[in-house]
N, C-alpha and C. Protein backbone atom coordinates (compact mmCIF):
# COMPACT_ATOMS: atom_id res chain seq x y z
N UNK A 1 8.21 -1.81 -140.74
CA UNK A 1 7.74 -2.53 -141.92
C UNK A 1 7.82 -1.60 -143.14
N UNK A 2 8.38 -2.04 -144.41
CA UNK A 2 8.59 -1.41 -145.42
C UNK A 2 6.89 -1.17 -145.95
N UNK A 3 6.95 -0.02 -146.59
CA UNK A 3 6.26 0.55 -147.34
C UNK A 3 5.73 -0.16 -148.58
N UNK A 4 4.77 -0.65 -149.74
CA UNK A 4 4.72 -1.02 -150.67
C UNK A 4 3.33 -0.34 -151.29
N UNK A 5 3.78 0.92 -151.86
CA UNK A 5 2.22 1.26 -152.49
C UNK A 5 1.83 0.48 -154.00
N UNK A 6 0.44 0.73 -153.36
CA UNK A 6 -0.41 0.08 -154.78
C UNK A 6 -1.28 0.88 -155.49
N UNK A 7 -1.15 0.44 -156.65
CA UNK A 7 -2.12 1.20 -157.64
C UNK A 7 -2.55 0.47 -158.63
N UNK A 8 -3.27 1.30 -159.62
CA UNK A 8 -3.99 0.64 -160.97
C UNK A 8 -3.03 0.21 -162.08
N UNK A 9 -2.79 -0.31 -162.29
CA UNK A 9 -2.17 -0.87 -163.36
C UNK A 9 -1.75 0.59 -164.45
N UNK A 10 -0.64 1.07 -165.38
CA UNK A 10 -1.00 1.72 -166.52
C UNK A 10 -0.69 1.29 -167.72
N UNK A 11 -1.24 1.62 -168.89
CA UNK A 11 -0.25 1.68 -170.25
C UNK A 11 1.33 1.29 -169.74
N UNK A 12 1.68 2.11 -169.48
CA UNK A 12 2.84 2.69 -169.39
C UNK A 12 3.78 1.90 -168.43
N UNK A 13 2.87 1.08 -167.73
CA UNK A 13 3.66 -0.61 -166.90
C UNK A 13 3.82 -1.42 -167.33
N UNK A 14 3.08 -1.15 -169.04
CA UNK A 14 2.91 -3.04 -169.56
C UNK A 14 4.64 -3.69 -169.19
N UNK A 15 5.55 -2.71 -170.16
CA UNK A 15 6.77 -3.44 -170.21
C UNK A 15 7.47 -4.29 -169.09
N UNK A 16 7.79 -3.27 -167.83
CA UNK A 16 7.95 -3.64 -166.74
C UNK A 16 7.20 -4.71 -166.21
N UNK A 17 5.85 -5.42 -166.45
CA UNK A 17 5.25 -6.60 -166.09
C UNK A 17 5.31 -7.19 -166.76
N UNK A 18 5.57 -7.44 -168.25
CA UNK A 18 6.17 -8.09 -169.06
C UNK A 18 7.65 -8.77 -168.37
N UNK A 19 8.02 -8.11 -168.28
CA UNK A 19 9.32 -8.39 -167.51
C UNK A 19 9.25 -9.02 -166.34
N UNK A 20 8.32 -8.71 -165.25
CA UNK A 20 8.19 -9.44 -164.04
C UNK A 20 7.66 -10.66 -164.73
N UNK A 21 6.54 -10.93 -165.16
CA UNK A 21 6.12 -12.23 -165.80
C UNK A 21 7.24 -12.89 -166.18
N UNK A 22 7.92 -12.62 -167.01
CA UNK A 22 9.05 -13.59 -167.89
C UNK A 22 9.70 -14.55 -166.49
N UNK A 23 10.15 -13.22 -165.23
CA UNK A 23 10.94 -13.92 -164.34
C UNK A 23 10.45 -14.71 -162.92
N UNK A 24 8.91 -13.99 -163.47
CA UNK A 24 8.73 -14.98 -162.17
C UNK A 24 8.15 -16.38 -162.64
N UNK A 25 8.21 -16.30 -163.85
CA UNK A 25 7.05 -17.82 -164.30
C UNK A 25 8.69 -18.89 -164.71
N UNK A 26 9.61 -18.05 -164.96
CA UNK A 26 10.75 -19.22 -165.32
C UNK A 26 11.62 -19.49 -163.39
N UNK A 27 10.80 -18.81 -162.66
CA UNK A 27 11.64 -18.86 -161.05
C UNK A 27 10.65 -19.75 -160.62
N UNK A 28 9.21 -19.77 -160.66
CA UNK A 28 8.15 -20.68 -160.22
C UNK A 28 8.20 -21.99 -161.21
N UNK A 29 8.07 -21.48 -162.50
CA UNK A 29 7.59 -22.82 -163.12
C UNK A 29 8.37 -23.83 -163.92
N UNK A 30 9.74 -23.28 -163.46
CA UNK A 30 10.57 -24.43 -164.24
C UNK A 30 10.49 -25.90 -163.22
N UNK A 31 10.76 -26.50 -164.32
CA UNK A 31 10.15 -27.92 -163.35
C UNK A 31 8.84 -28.35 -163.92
N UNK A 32 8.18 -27.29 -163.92
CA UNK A 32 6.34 -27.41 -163.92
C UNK A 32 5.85 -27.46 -165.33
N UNK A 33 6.41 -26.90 -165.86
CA UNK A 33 6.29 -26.36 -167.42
C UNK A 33 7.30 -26.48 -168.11
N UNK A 34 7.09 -26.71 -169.53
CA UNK A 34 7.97 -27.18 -170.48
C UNK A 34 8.82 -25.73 -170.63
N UNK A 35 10.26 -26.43 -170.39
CA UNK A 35 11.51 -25.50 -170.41
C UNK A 35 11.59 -24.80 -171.83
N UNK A 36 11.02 -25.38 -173.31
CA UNK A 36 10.82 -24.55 -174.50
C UNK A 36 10.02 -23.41 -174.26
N UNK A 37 8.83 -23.70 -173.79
CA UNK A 37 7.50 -22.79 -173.06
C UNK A 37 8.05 -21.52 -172.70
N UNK A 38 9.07 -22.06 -171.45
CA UNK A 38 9.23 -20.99 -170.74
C UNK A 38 10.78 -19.88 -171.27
N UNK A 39 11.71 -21.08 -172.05
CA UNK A 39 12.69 -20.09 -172.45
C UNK A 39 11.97 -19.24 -173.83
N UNK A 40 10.99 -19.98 -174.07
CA UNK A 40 10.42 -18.92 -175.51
C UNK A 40 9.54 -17.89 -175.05
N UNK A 41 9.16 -17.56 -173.70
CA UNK A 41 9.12 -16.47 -173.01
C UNK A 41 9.22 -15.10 -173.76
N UNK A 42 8.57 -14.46 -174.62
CA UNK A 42 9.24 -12.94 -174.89
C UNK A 42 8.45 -11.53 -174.14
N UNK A 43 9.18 -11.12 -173.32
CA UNK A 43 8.80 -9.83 -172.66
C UNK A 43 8.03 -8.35 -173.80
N UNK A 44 8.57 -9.05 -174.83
CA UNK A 44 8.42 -7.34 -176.17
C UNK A 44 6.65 -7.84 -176.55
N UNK A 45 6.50 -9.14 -176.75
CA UNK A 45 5.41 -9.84 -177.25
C UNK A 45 4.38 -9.68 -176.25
N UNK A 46 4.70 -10.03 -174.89
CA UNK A 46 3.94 -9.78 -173.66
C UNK A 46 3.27 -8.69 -173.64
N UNK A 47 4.64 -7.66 -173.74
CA UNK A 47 3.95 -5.96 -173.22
C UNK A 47 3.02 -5.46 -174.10
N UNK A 48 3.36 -6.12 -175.39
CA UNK A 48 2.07 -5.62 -176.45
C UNK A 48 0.88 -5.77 -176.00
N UNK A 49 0.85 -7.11 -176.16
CA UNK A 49 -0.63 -7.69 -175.58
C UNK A 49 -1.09 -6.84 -174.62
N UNK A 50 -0.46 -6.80 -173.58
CA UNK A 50 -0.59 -6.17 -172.13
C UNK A 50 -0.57 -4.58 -171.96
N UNK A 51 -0.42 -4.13 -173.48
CA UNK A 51 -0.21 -2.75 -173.41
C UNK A 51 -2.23 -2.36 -173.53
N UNK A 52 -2.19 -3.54 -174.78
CA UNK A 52 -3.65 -3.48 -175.21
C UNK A 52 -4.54 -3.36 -174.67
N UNK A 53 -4.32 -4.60 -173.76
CA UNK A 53 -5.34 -5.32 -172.59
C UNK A 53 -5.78 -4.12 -171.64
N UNK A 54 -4.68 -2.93 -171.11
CA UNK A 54 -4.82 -2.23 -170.12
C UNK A 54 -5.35 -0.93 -170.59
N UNK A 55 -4.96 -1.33 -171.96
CA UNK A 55 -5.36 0.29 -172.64
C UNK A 55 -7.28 -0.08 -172.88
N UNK A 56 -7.81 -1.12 -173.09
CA UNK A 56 -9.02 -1.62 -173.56
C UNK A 56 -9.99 -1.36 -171.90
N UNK A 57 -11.12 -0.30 -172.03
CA UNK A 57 -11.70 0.28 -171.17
C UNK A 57 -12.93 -0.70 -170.99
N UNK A 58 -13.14 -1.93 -171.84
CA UNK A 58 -13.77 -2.93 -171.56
C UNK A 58 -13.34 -3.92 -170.95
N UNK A 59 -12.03 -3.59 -170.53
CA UNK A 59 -11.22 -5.28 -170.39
C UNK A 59 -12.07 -5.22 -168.73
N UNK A 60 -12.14 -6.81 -169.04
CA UNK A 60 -12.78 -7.34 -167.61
C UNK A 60 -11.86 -7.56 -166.16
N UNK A 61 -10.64 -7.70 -166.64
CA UNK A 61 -9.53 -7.60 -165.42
C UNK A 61 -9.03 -6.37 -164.57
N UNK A 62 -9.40 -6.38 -163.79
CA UNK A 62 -8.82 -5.05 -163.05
C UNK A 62 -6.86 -5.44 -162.67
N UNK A 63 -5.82 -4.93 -163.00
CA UNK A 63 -4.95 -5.22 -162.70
C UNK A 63 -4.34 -4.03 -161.52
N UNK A 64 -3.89 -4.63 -160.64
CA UNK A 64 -3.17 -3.85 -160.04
C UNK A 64 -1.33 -3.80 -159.77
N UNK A 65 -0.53 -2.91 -159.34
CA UNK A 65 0.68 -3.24 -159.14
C UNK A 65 1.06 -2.67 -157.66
N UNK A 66 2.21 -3.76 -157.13
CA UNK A 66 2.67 -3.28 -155.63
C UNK A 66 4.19 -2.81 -156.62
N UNK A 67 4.53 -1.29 -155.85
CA UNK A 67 5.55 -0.89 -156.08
C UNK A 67 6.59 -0.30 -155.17
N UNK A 68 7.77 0.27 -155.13
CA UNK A 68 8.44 0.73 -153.94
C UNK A 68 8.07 1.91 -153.69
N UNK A 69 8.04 2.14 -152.48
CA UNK A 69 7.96 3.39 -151.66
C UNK A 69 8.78 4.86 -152.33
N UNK A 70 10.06 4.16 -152.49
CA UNK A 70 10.84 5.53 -153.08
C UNK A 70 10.66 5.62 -154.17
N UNK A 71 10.73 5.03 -154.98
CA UNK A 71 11.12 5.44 -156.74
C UNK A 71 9.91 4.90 -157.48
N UNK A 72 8.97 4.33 -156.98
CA UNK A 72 7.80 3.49 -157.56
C UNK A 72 8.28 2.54 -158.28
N UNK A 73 9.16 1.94 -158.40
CA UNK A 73 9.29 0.39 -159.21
C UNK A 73 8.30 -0.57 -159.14
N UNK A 74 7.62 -0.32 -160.20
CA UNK A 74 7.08 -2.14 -160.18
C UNK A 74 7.67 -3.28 -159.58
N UNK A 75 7.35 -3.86 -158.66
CA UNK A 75 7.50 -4.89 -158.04
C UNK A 75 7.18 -6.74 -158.29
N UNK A 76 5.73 -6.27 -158.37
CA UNK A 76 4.73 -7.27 -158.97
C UNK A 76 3.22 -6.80 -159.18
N UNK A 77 2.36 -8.03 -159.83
CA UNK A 77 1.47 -7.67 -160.30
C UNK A 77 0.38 -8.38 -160.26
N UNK A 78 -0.81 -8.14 -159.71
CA UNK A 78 -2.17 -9.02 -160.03
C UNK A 78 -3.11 -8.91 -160.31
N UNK A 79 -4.24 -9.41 -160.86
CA UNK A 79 -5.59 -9.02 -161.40
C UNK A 79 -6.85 -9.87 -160.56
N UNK A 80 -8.13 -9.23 -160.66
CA UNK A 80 -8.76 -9.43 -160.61
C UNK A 80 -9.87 -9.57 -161.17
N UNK A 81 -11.20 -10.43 -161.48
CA UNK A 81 -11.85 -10.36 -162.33
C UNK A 81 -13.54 -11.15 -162.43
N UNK A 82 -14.52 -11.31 -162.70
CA UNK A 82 -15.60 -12.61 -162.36
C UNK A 82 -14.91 -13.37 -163.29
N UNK A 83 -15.41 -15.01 -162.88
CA UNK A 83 -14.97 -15.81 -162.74
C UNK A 83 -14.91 -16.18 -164.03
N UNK A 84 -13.62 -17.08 -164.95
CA UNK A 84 -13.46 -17.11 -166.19
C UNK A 84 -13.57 -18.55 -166.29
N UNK A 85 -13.49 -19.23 -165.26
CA UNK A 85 -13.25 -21.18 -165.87
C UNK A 85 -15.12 -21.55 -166.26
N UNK A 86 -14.04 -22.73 -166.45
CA UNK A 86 -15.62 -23.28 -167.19
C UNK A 86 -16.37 -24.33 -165.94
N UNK A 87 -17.49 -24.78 -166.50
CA UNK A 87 -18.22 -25.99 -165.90
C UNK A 87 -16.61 -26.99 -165.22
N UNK A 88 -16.36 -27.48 -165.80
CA UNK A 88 -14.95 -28.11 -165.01
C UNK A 88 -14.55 -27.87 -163.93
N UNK A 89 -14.72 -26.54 -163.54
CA UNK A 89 -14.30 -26.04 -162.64
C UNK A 89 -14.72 -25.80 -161.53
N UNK A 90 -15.60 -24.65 -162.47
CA UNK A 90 -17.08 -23.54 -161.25
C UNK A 90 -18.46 -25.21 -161.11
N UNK A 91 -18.25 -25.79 -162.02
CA UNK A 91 -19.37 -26.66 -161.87
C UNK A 91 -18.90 -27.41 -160.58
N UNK A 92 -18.02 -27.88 -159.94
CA UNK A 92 -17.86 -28.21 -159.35
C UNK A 92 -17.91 -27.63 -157.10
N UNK A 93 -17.90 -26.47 -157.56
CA UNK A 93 -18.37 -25.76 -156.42
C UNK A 93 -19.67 -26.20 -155.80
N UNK A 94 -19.96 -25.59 -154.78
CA UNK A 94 -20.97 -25.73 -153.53
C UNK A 94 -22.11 -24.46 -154.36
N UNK A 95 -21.50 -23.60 -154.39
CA UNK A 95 -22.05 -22.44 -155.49
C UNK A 95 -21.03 -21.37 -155.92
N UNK A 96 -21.80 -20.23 -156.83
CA UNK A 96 -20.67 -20.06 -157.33
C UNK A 96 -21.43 -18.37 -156.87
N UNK A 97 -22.61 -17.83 -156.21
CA UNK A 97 -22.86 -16.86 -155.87
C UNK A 97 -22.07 -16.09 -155.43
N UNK A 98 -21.94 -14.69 -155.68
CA UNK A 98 -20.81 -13.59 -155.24
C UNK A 98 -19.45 -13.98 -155.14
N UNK A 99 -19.27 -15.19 -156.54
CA UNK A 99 -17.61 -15.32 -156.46
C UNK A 99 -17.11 -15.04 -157.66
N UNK A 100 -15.87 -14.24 -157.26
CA UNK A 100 -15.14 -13.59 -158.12
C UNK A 100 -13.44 -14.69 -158.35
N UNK A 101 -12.48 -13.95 -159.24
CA UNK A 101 -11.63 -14.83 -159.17
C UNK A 101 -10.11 -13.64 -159.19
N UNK A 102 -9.10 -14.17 -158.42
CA UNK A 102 -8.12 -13.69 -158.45
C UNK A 102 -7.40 -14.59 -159.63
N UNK A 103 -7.34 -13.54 -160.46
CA UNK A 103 -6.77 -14.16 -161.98
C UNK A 103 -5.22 -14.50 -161.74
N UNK A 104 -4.48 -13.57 -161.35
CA UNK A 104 -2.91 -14.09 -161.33
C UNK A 104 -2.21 -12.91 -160.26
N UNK A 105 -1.24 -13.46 -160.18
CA UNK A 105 -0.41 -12.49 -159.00
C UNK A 105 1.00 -13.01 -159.27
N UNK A 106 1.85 -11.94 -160.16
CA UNK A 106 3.34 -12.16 -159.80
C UNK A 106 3.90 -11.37 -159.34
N UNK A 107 5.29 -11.74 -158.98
CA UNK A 107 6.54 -11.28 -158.63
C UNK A 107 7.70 -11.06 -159.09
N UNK A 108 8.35 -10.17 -159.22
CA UNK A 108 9.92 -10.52 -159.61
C UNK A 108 10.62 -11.54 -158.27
N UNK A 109 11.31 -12.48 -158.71
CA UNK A 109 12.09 -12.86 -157.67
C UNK A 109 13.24 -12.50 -156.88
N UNK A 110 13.34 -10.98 -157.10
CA UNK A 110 13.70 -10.02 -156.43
C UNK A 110 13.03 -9.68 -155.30
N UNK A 111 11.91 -9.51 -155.70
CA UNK A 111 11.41 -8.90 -154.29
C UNK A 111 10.48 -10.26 -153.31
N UNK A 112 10.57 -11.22 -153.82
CA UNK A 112 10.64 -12.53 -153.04
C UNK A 112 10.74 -12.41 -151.62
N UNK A 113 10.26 -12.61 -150.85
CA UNK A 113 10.27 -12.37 -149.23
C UNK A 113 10.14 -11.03 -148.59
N UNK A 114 9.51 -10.03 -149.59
CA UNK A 114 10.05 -8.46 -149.45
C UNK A 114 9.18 -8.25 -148.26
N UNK A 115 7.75 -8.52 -148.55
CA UNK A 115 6.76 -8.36 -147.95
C UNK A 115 5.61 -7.53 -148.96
N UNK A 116 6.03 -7.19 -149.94
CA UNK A 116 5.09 -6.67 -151.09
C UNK A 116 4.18 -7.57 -151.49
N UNK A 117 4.03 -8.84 -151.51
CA UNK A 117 2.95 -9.67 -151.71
C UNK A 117 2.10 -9.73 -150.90
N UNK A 118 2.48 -9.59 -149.41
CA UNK A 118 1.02 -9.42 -148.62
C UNK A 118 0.45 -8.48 -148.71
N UNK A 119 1.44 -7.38 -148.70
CA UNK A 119 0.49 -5.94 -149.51
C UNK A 119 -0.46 -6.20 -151.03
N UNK A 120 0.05 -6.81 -151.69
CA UNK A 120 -0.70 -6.72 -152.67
C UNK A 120 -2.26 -7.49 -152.67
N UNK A 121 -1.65 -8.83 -152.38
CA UNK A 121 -3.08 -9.68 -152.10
C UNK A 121 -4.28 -9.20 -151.19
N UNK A 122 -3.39 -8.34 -150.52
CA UNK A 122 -5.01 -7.68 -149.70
C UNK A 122 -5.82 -6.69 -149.96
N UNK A 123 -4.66 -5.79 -151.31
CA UNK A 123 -5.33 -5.00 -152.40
C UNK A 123 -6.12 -5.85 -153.00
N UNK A 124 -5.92 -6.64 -153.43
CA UNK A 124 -6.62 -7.71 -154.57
C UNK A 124 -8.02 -8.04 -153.68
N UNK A 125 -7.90 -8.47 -152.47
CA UNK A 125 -8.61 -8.90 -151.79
C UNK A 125 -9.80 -8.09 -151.55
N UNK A 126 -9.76 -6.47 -151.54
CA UNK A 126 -10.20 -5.09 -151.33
C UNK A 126 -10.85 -4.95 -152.73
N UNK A 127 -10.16 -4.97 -153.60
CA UNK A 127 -10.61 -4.96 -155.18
C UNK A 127 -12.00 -6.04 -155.36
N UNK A 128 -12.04 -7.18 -154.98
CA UNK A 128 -12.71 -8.29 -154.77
C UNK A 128 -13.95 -7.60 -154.36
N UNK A 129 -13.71 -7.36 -153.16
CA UNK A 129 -15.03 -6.52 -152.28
C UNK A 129 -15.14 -5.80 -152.87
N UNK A 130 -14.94 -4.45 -153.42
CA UNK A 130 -15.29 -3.29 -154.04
C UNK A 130 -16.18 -3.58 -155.60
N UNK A 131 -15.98 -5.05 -156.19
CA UNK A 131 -16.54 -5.16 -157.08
C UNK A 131 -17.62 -6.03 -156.64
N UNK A 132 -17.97 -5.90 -155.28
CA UNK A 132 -19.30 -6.30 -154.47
C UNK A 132 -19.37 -8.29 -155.33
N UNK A 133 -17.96 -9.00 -154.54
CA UNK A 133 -17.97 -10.04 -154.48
C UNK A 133 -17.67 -10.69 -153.01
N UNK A 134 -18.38 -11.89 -152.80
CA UNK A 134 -18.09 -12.46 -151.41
C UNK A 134 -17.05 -13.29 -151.22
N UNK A 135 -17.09 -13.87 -152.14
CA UNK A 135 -16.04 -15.04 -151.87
C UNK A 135 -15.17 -14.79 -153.24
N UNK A 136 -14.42 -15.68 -153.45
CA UNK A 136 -12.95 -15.79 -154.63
C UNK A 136 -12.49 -17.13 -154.44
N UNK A 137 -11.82 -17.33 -155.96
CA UNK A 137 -11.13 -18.40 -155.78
C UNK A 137 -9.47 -17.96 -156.83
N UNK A 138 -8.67 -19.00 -157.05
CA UNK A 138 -7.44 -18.70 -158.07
C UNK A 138 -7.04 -20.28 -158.26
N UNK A 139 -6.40 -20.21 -158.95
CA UNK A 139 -5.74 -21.97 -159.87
C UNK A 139 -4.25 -21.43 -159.78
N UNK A 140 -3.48 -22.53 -159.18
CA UNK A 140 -2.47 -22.64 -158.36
C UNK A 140 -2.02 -23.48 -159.35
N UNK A 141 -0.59 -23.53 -159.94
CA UNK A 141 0.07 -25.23 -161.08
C UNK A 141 0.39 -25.84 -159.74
N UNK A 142 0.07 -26.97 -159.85
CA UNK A 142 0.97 -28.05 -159.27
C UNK A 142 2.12 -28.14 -158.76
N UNK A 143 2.90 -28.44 -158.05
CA UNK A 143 4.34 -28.22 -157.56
C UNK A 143 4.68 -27.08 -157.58
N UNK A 144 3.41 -25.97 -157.67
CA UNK A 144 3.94 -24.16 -157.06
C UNK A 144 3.88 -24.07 -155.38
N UNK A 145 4.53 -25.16 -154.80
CA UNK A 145 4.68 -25.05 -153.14
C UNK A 145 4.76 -24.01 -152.70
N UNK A 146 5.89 -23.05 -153.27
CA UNK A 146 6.08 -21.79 -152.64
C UNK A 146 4.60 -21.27 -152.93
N UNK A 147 3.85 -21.15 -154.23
CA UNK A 147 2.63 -20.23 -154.23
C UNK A 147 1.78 -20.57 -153.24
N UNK A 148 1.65 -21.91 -153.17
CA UNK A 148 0.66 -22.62 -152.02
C UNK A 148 1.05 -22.35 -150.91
N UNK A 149 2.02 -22.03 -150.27
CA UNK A 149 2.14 -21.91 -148.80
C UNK A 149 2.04 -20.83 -148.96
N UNK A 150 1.93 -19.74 -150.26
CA UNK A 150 2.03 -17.94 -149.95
C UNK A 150 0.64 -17.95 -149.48
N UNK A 151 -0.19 -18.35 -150.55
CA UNK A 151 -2.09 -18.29 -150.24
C UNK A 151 -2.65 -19.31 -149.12
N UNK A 152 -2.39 -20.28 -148.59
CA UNK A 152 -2.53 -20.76 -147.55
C UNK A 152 -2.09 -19.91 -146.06
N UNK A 153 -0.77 -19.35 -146.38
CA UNK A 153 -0.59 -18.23 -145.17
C UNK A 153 -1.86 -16.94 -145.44
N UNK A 154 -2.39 -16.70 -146.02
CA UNK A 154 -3.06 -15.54 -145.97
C UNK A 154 -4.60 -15.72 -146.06
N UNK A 155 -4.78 -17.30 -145.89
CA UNK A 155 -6.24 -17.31 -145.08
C UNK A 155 -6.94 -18.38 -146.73
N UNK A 156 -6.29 -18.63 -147.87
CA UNK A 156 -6.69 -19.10 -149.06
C UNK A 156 -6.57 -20.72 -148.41
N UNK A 157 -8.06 -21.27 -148.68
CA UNK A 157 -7.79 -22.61 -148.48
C UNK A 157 -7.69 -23.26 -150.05
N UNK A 158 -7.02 -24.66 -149.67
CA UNK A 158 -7.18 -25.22 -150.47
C UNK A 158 -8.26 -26.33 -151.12
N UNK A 159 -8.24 -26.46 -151.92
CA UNK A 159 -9.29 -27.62 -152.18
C UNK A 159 -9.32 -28.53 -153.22
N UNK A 160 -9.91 -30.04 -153.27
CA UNK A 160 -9.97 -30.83 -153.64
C UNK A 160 -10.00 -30.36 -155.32
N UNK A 161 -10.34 -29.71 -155.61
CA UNK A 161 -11.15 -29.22 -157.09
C UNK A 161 -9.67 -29.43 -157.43
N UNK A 162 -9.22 -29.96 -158.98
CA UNK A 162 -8.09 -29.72 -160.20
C UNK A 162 -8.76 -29.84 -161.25
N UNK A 163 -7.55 -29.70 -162.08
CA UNK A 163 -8.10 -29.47 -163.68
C UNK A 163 -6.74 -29.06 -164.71
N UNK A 164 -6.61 -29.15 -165.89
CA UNK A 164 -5.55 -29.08 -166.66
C UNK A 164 -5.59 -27.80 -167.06
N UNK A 165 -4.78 -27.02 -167.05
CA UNK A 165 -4.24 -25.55 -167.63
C UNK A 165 -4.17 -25.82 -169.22
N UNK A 166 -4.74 -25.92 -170.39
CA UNK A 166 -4.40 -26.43 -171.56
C UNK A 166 -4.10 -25.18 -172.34
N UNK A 167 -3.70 -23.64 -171.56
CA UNK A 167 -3.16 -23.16 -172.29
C UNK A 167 -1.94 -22.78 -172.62
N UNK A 168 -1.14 -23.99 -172.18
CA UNK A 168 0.01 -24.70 -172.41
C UNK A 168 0.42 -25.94 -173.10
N UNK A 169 1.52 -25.79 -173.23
CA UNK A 169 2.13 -27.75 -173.98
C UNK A 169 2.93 -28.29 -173.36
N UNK A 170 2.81 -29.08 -172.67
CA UNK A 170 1.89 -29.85 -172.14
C UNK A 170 0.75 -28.83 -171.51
N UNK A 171 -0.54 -29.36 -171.31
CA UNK A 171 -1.39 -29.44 -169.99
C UNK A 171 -0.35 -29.24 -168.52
N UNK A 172 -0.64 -28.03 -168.08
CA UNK A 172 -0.46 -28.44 -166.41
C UNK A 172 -1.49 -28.45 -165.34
N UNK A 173 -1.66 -29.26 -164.50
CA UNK A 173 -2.68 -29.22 -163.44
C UNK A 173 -2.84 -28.50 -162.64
N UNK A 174 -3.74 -28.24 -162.33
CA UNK A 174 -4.30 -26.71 -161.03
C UNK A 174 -4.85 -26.98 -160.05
N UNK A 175 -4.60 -26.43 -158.93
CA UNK A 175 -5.34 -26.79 -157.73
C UNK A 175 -6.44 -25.43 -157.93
N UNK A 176 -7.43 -25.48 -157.45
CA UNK A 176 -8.19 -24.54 -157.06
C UNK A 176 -7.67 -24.12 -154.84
N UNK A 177 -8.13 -22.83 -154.92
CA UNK A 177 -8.09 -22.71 -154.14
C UNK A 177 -8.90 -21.53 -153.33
N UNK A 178 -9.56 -21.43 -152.62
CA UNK A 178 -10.33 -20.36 -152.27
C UNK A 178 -10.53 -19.60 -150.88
N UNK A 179 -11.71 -18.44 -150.90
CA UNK A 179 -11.38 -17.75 -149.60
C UNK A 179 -12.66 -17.05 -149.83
N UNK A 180 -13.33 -16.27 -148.50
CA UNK A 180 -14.13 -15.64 -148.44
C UNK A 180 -14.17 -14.58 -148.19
N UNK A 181 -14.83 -13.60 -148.50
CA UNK A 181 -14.24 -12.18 -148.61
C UNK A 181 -14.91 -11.58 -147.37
């Protein structure tokens, strides 16, 4: 089994996840999301933000990256964080005690089937616990089959709970989906 180490996110990755973002959200979400959305995509605009975000010693997201064994390439990328949705969402739970949320997790579609995503999610999963949370949940778009069968293979159920992503144009719908730590 290949190797995939993980670490903390740096400064100095924004670009490179800038870049994974661009390709994995136009490999997942075309179809899903408006094709302007996604070809107006800019990686330079991203990494800023993302340079910020990682450089900001308050930011509430812990991000991590799975990279290669030999040369450390960024691979993909995910965060973790307490829980950001609203009543819509969390109101709808059983409770919302010791739950945290896996904010996002991409990929280049390069490394698509690599096996670096199960490595990563169980970092994420570890990250979860370490920030002394029990359970988790994440928001899945709609017709992300491939994402849904990734988190369904790794123990993430699904559930009844949706809701509109409106920080897009259109709205896209979300499954919730969750797991216990």
């Amino acid at each position: 089994m290949r190797e995939f180490p993980v670490r903390r996110a740096e400064v100095s990755d924004a670009q490179r996840i800038a870049e994974i973002q661009v390709a994995a959200w136009n490999s997942a979400y075309r179809g899903i999301m408006a094709d302007n959305l996604l070809d107006g995509l800019d990686a330079s605009r991203i990494a800023s933000r993302l340079a910020e975000s990682l450089g900001n010693e308050n930011n509430s997201i812990s991000t991590l990256v799975a990279t290669t064994a030999d040369d450390g390439k960024v691979l993909g990328f995910g965060g973790t964080c307490p829980p950001r949705d609203g009543e819509d969402v969390l109101g709808r739970l059983q409770t919302t005690d010791g739950l945290g949320e896996l904010a996002f997790l991409n990929f280049h579609p390069e490394a698509f089937g690599s096996g670096a995503a199960s490595v990563l999610i169980r970092a994420l999963e570890d990250d979860l616990r370490a920030q002394d949370f029990t359970q988790a949940y994440l928001m899945v778009a709609e017709g992300n089959d491939r994402a849904m069968r990734f988190y369904t293979k790794h123990g993430w159920q699904r559930s009844d709970i949706t809701h509109a992503f409106a920080n897009v144009s259109p709205p896209v719908p979300e499954r919730l989906f969750h797991t216990s730590l």
